[in-house]
Protein backbone atom coordinates (compact mmCIF):
# COMPACT_ATOMS: atom_id res chain seq x y z
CA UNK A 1 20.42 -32.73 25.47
CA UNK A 2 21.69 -36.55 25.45
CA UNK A 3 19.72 -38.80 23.20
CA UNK A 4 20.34 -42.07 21.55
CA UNK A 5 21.03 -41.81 17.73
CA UNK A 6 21.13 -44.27 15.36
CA UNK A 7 23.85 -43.68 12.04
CA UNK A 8 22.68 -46.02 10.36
CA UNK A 9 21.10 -49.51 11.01
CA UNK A 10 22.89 -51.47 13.68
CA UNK A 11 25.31 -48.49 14.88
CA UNK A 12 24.32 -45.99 17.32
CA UNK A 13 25.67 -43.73 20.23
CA UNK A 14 24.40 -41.72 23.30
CA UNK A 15 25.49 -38.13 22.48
CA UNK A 16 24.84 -34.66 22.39
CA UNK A 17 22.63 -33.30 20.12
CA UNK A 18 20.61 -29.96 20.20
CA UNK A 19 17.31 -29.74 22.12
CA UNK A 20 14.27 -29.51 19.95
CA UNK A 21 12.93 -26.28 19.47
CA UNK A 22 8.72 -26.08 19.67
CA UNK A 23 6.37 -24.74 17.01
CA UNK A 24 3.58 -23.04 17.95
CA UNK A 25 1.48 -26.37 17.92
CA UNK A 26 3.92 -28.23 19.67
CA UNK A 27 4.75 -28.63 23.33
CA UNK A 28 8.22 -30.14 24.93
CA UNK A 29 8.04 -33.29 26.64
CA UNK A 30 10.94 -34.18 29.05
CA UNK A 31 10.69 -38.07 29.01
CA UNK A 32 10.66 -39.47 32.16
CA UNK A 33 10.13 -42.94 30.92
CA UNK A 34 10.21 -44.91 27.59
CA UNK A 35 9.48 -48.95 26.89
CA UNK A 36 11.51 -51.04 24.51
CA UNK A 37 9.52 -52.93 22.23
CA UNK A 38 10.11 -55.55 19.84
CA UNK A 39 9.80 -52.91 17.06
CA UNK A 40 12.70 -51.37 18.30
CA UNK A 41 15.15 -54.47 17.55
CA UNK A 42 13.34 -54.25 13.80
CA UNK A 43 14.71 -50.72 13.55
CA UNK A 44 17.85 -51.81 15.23
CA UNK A 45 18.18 -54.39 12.14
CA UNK A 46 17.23 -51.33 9.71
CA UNK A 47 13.59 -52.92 8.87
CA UNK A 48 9.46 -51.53 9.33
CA UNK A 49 9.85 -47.93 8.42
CA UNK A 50 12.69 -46.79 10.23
CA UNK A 51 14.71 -43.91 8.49
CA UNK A 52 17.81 -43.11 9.62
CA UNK A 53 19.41 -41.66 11.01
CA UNK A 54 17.25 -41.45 13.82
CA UNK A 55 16.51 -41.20 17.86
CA UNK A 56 14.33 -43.92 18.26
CA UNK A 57 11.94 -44.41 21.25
CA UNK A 58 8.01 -44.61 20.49
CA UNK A 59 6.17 -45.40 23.86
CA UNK A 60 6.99 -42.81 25.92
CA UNK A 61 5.84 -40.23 28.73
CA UNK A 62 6.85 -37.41 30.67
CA UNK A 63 6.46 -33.76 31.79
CA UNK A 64 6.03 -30.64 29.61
CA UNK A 65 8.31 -28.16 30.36
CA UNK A 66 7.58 -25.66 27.31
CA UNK A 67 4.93 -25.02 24.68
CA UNK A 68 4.23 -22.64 21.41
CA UNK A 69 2.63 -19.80 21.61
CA UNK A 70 -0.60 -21.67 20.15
CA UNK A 71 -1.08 -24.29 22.73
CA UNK A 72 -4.41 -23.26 24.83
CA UNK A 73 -5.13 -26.11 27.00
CA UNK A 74 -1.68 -27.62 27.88
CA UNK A 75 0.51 -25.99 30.68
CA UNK A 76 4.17 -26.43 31.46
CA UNK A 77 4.33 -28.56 34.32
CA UNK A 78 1.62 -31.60 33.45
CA UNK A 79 2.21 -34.93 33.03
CA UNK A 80 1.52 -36.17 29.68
CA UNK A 81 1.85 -39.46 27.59
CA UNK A 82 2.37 -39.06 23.84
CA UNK A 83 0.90 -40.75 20.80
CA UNK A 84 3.74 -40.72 18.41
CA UNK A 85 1.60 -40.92 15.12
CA UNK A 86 1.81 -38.04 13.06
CA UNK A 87 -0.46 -38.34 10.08
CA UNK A 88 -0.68 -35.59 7.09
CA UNK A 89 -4.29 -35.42 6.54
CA UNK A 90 -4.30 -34.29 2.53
CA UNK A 91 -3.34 -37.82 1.25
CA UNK A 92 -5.66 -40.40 -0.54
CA UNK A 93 -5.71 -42.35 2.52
CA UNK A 94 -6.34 -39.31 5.04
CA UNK A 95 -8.86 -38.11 2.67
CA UNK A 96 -10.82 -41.04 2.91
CA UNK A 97 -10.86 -41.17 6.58
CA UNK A 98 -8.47 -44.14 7.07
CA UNK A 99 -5.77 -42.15 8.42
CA UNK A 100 -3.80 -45.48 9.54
CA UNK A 101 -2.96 -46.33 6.00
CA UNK A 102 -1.34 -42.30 5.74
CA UNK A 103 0.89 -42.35 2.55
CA UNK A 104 2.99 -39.58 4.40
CA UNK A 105 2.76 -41.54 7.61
CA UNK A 106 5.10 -40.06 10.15
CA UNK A 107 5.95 -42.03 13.67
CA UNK A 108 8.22 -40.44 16.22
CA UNK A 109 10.59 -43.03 17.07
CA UNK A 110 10.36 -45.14 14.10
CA UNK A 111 11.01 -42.78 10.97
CA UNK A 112 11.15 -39.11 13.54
CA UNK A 113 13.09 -37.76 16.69
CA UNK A 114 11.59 -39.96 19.50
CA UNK A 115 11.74 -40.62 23.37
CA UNK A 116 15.25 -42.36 23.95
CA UNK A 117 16.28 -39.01 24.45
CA UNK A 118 15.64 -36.24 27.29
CA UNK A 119 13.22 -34.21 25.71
CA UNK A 120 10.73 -34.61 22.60
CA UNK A 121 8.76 -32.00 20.20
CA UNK A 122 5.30 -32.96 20.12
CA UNK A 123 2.22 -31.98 18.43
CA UNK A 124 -0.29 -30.75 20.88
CA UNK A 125 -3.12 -32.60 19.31
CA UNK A 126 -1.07 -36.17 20.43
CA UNK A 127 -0.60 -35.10 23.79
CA UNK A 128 -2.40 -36.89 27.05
CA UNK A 129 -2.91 -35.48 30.08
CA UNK A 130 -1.98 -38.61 33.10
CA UNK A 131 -4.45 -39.62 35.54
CA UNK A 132 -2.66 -38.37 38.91
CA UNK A 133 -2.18 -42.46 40.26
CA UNK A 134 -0.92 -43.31 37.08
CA UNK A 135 3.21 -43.64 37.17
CA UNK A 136 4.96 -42.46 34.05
CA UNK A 137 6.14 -46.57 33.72
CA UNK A 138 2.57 -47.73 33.25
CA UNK A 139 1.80 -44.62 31.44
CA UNK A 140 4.56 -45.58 28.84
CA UNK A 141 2.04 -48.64 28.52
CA UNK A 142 -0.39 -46.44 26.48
CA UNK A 143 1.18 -46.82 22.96
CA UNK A 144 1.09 -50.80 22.66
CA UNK A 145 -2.13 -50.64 24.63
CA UNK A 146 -3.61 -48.21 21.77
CA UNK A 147 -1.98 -51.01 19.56
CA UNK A 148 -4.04 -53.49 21.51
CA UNK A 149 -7.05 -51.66 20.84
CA UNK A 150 -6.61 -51.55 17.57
CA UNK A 151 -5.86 -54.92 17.10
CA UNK A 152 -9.73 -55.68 18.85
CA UNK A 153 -10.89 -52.64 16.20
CA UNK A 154 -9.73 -55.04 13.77
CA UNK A 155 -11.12 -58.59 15.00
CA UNK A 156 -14.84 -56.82 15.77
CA UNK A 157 -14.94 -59.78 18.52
CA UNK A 158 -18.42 -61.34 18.96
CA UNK A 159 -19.88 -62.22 22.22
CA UNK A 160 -18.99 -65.57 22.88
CA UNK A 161 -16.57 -66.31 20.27
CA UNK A 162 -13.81 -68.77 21.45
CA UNK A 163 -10.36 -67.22 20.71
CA UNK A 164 -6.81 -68.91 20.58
CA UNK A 165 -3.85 -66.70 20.81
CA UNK A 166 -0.27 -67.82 20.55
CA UNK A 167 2.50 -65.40 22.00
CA UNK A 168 2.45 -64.16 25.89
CA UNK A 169 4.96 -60.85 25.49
CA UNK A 170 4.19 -57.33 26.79
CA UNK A 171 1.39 -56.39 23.97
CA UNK A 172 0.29 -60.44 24.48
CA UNK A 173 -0.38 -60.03 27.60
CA UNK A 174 -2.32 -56.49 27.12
CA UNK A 175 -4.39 -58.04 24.37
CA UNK A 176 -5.40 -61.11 26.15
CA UNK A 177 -6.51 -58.47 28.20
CA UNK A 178 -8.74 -56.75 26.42
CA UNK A 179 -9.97 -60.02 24.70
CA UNK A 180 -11.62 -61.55 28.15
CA UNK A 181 -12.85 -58.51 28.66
CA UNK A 182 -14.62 -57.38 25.51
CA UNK A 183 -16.55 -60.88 24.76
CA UNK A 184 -14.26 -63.69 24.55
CA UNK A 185 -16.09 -66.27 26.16
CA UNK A 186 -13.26 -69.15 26.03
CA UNK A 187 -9.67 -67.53 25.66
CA UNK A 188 -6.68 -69.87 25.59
CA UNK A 189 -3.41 -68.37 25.31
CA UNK A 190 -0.38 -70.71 24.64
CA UNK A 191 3.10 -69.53 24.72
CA UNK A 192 6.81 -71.22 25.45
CA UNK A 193 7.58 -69.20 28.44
CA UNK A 194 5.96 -70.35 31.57
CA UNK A 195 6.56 -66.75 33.33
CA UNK A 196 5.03 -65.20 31.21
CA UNK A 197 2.00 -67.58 31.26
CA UNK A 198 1.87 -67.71 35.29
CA UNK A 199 1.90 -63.93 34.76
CA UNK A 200 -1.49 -64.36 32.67
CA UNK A 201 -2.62 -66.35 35.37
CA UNK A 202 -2.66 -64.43 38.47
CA UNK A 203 -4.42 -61.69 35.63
CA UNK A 204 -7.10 -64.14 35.80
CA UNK A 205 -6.52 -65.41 32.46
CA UNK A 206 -6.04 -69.13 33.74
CA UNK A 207 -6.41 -71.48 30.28
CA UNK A 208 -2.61 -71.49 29.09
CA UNK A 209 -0.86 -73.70 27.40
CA UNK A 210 2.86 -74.33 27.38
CA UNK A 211 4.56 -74.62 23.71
CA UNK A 212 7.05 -77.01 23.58
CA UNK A 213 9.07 -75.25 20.33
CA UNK A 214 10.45 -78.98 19.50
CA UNK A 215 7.71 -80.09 19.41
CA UNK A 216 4.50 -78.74 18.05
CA UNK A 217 1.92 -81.75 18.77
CA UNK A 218 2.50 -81.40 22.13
CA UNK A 219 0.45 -78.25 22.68
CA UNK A 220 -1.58 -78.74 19.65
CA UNK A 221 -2.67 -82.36 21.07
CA UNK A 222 -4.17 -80.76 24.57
CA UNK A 223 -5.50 -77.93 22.72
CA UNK A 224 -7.49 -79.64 20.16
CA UNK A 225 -8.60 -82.04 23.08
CA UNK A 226 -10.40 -79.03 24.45
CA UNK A 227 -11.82 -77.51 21.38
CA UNK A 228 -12.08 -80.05 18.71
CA UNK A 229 -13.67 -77.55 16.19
CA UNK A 230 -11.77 -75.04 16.40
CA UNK A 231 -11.74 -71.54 16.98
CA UNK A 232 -13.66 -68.70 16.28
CA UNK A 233 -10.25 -66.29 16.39
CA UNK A 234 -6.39 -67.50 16.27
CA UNK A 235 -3.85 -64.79 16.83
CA UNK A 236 -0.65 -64.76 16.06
CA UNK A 237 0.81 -62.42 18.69
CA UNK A 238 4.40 -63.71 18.41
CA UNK A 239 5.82 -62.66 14.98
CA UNK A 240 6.98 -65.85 14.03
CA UNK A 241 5.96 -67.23 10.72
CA UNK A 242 6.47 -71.01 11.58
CA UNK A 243 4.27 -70.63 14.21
CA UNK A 244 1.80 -67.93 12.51
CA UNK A 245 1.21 -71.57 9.56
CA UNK A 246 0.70 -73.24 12.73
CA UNK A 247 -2.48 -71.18 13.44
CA UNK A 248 -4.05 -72.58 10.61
CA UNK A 249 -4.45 -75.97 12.07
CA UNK A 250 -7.02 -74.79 14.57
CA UNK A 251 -9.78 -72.71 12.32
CA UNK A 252 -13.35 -73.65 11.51
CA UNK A 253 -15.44 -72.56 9.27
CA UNK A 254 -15.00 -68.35 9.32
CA UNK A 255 -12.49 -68.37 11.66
CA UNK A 256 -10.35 -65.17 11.79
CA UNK A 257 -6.45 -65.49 11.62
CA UNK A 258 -4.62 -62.30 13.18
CA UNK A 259 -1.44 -61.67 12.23
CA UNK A 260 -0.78 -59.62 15.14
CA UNK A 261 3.28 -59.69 15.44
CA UNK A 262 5.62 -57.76 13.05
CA UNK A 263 6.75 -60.06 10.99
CA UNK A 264 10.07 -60.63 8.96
CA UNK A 265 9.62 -58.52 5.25
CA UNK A 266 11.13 -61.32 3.53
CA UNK A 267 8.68 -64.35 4.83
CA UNK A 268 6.05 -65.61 3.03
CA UNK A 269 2.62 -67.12 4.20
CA UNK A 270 2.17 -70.64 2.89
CA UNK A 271 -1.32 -71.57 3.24
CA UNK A 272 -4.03 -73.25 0.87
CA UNK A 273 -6.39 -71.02 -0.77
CA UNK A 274 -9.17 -73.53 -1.50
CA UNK A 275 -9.30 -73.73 2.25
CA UNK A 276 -9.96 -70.04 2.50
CA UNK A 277 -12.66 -70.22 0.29
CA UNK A 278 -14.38 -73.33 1.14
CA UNK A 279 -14.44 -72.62 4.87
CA UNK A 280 -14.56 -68.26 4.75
CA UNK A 281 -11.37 -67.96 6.46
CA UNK A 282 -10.34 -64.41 7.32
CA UNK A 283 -7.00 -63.17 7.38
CA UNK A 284 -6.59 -59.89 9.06
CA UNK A 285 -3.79 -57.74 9.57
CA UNK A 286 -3.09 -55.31 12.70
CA UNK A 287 -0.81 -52.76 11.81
CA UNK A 288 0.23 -50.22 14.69
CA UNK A 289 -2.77 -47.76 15.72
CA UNK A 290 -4.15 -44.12 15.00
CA UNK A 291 -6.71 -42.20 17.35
CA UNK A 292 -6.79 -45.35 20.31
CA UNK A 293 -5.35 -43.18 23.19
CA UNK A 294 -8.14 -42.00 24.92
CA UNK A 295 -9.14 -45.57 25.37
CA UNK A 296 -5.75 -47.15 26.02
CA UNK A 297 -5.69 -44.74 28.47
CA UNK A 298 -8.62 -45.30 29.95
CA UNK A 299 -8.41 -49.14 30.25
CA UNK A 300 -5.36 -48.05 32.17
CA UNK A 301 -6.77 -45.77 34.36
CA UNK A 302 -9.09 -47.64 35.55
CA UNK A 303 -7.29 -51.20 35.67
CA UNK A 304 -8.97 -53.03 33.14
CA UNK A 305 -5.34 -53.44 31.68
CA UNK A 306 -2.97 -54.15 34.33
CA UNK A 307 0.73 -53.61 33.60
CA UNK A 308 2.76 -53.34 36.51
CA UNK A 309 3.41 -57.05 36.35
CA UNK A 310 5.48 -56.48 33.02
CA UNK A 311 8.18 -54.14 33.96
CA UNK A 312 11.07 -56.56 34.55
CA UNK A 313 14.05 -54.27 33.82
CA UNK A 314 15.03 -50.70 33.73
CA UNK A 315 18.00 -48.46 32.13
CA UNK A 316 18.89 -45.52 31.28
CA UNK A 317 20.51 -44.08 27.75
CA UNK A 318 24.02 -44.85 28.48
CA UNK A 319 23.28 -48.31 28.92
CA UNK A 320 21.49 -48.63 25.63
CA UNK A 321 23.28 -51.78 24.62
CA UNK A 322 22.86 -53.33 28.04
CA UNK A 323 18.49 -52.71 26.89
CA UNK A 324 19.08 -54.28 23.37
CA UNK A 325 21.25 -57.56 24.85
CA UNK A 326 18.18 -58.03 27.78
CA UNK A 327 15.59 -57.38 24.54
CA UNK A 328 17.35 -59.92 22.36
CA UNK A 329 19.11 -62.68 24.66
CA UNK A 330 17.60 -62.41 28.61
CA UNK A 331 14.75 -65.21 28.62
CA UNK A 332 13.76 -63.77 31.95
CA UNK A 333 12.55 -60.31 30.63
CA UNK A 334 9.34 -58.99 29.34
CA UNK A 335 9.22 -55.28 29.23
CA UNK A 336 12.40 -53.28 29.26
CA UNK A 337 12.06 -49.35 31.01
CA UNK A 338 14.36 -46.66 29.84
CA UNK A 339 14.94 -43.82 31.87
CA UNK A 340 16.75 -40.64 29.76
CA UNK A 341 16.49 -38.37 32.93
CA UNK A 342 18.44 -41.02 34.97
């Protein structure tokens, strides 16, 4: 089969390499569609928890077109979407039921054989059956949806709490999502691409705010006009530590700070503890996701999370580096499509 390989951090190649043979738990998925995310440039770079070398790929979805001989309720022939967590279940942390924080943890696409490649061994446990309405591009939504709904898990949003998030990218966009719909009663989202903020708007998500990356105290100035005390939840949805210290100027007492983008290992936070203490501030992390599929899916499904606004571009292996240059340089994209098949 052709896949995408990685040799090593930085280099990689669309080749030939041997189809993947499936256990008797597994089923084969022939991927019909798989998103680039942001992730994918930290593996690119060698960073997260990439091993290599390695077939990356970790949203993706397709059709089964073989199973082992212990799969009962999957059939050759169904659409499917994958969750590409494989956790080992005997650690400390998967014996104490937090199965996120898996010592062993296991991510197809990340540190295992994943979807930028025609066909992937999964486990049948982490296979979805699609919706019949549901393409296989807005199916490859599910994985930073699941991430999305993990990242809610993890705020335990209160009716009515007003909620600031900076960043307006493809799991941005899903998240603000999820926040207006689950409680938020005053959501402002501020971000430096106004594209990406009209596409927030016609989502019915209508109090943005353009950043000005020069200049800080522009945005900060209307924003604080609005909500002079503050906010009961800042996110941090871009990965960008300058603007992740930023978030700090609009707390209250027990605000929540969410650092929801993946951030560079070497950065550190610079923030004042007695602040933290005198005013209960909460800083929360939202790592990834374990176990959100059926939901993702299901805010899918039924439109709750609308995605087909994101897709901007499309390609298939061979034009791998064409993907990356769009990912890192093209100001106009949002979510990148590859298709192995094509």
């Amino acid at each position: 089969m052709k896949a995408l390989v990685y040799a090593e951090p930085g280099t990689f190649s669309t080749k030939e390499v041997p189809k993947p043979e499936v256990t008797p738990n597994q089923v084969l998925v022939q991927v019909k569609s798989c998103g680039v995310c942001k992730t994918d440039i930290h593996i690119h770079n060698g960073a997260f928890i990439s091993k290599f070398p390695l077939i990356p790929g970790h949203e993706f979805a397709g059709v089964i077109v073989d199973k082992g001989s212990e799969v009962q309720k999957l059939h050759v022939g169904q659409r499917v979407v994958c969750d590409n967590t494989v956790l080992c279940g005997h650690c400390y942390y998967c014996k104490r039921n937090e199965p996120l924080y898996c010592e062993n943890f296991y991510s197809l696409g990340v540190n295992g054989p994943g979807g930028f490649s025609e066909y992937v061994a999964v486990n049948h446990d982490k296979v979805f059956v699609l919706p019949d309405a549901m393409s296989f591009d807005e199916a490859a939504f599910t994985e930073p949806t699941a991430c999305a709904v993990h990242g809610l898990d993890r705020i335990q949003l209160k009716t009515g709490d007003d909620v600031l998030m900076f960043g307006a990218g493809p799991t941005g966009i899903i998240l603000a999502q999820l926040l207006a719909q689950n409680g938020a009663s005053n959501l402002v989202v501020a971000a430096p691409t106004k594209f990406k903020l009209d596409i927030l708007n016609e989502l019915g998500i209508t109090n943005t705010v353009l950043v000005d990356r020069n200049d800080y105290s522009k945005h900060q100035k209307k924003i604080q006009a609005q909500f002079p005390k503050g906010f009961d939840v800042v996110i941090d949805a871009t990965g960008h530590m300058p603007m992740l210290e930023h978030c700090f100027q609009y707390t209250k007492k027990g605000t929540k700070v969410v650092c929801y983008g993946v951030y560079d290992e070497s950065k550190q936070l610079e923030v004042n503890p007695y602040r933290i203490f005198e005013d209960e501030l909460q800083i929360i992390g939202s790592f990834a996701q374990t176990h959100c599929f059926d939901r993702a899916l299901t805010y899918l499904d039924l439109k709750i999370v609308q995605v087909d606004k994101l897709i901007t571009h499309t390609f298939n292996l061979d034009d791998y580096d064409q993907a990356l240059d769009t990912v890192l340089n093209d100001k106009t994209h949002l979510k990148v499509m590859i298709h192995p098949g094509e």
